[in-house]
Each structure stands twice: as structure tokens, then as C-alpha cells.
Protein backbone atom coordinates (compact mmCIF):
# COMPACT_ATOMS: atom_id res chain seq x y z
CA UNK A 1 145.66 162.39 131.61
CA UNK A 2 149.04 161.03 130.07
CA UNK A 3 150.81 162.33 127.56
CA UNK A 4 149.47 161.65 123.46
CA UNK A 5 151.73 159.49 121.66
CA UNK A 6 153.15 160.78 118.55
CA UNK A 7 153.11 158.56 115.35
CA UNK A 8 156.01 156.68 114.89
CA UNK A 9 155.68 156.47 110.46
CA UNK A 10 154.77 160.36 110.49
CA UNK A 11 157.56 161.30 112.91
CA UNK A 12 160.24 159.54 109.77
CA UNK A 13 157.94 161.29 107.18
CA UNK A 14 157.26 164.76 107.85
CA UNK A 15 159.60 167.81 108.78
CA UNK A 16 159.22 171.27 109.77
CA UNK A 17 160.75 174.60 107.93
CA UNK A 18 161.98 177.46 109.65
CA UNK A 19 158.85 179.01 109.18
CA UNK A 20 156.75 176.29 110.40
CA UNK A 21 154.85 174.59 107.61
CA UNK A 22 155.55 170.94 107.26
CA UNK A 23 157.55 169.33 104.47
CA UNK A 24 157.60 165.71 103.14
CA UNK A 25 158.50 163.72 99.88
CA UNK A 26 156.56 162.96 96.73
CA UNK A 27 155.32 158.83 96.66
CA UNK A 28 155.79 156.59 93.76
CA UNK A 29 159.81 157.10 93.77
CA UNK A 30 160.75 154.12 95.13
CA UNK A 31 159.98 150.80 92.13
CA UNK A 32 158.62 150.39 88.48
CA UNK A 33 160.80 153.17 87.87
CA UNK A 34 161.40 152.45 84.13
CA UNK A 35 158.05 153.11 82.49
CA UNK A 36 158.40 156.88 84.34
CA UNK A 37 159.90 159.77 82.53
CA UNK A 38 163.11 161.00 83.11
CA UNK A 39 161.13 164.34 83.74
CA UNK A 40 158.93 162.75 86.31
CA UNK A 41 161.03 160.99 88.24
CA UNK A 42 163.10 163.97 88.73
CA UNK A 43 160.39 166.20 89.81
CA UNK A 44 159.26 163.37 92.11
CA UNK A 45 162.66 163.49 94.30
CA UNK A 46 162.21 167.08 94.85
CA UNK A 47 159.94 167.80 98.09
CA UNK A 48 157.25 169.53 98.54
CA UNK A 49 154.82 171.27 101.18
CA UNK A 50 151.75 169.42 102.56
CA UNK A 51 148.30 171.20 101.95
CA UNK A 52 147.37 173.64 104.40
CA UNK A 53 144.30 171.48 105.65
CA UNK A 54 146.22 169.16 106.08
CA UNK A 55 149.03 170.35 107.91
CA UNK A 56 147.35 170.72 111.32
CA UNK A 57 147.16 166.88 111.52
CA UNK A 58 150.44 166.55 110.04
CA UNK A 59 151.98 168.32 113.21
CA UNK A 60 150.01 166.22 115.52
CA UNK A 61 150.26 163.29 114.24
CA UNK A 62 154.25 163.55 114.40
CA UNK A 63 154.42 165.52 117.60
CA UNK A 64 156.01 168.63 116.16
């Protein structure tokens, strides 16, 4: 059986901490930035942890 390809687009979006739970940015950041508050667009360039249910395909998906 070969080996399973990891996913290109999550290998660029997700990372691991040093405790092993996977990390990634907040969406809508990137255009139509000027009807966002100055409070929201600031808390969306922090990042954040994905879900625990979610995680497990997180790490497969980008082969970590």
C-alpha cells in the first residue's frame, strides 16, 4: 500500500504547538476590510486553536 498523500492547502494552513494541538488563523482578514471594526479586525489577526473534533482530521489531512 503506498504512502497517503498529505494535503497540500492544509499543510500552508495548519501548525502544531509544542503540546500538540493544531493552530491556524481566523478567515475574513484578507478584503472588504473597511466596513469591519477596528476591534474585529484586530482580534481576527490573532490565531487561534482548531476544535477538538476537529483536530484529528486537521493532523491528517496535513500530515503532521
Amino acid at each position: 500500500m503506498p504512502k497517503m498523500k498529505s494535503n497540500s492547502g492544509a499543510k500552508k494552513r495548519y501548525d502544531l504547538t509544542g503540546t500538540g494541538k493544531v493552530k491556524r488563523k481566523h478567515a475574513y482578514k484578507s478584503h472588504i476590510l473597511t466596513k469591519k471594526s477596528n476591534k474585529r479586525k484586530r482580534n481576527l489577526g490573532y490565531s487561534t486553536l482548531v476544535s477538538d473534533t476537529e483536530s484529528k482530521r486537521a493532523k491528517i489531512l496535513a500530515g503532521v
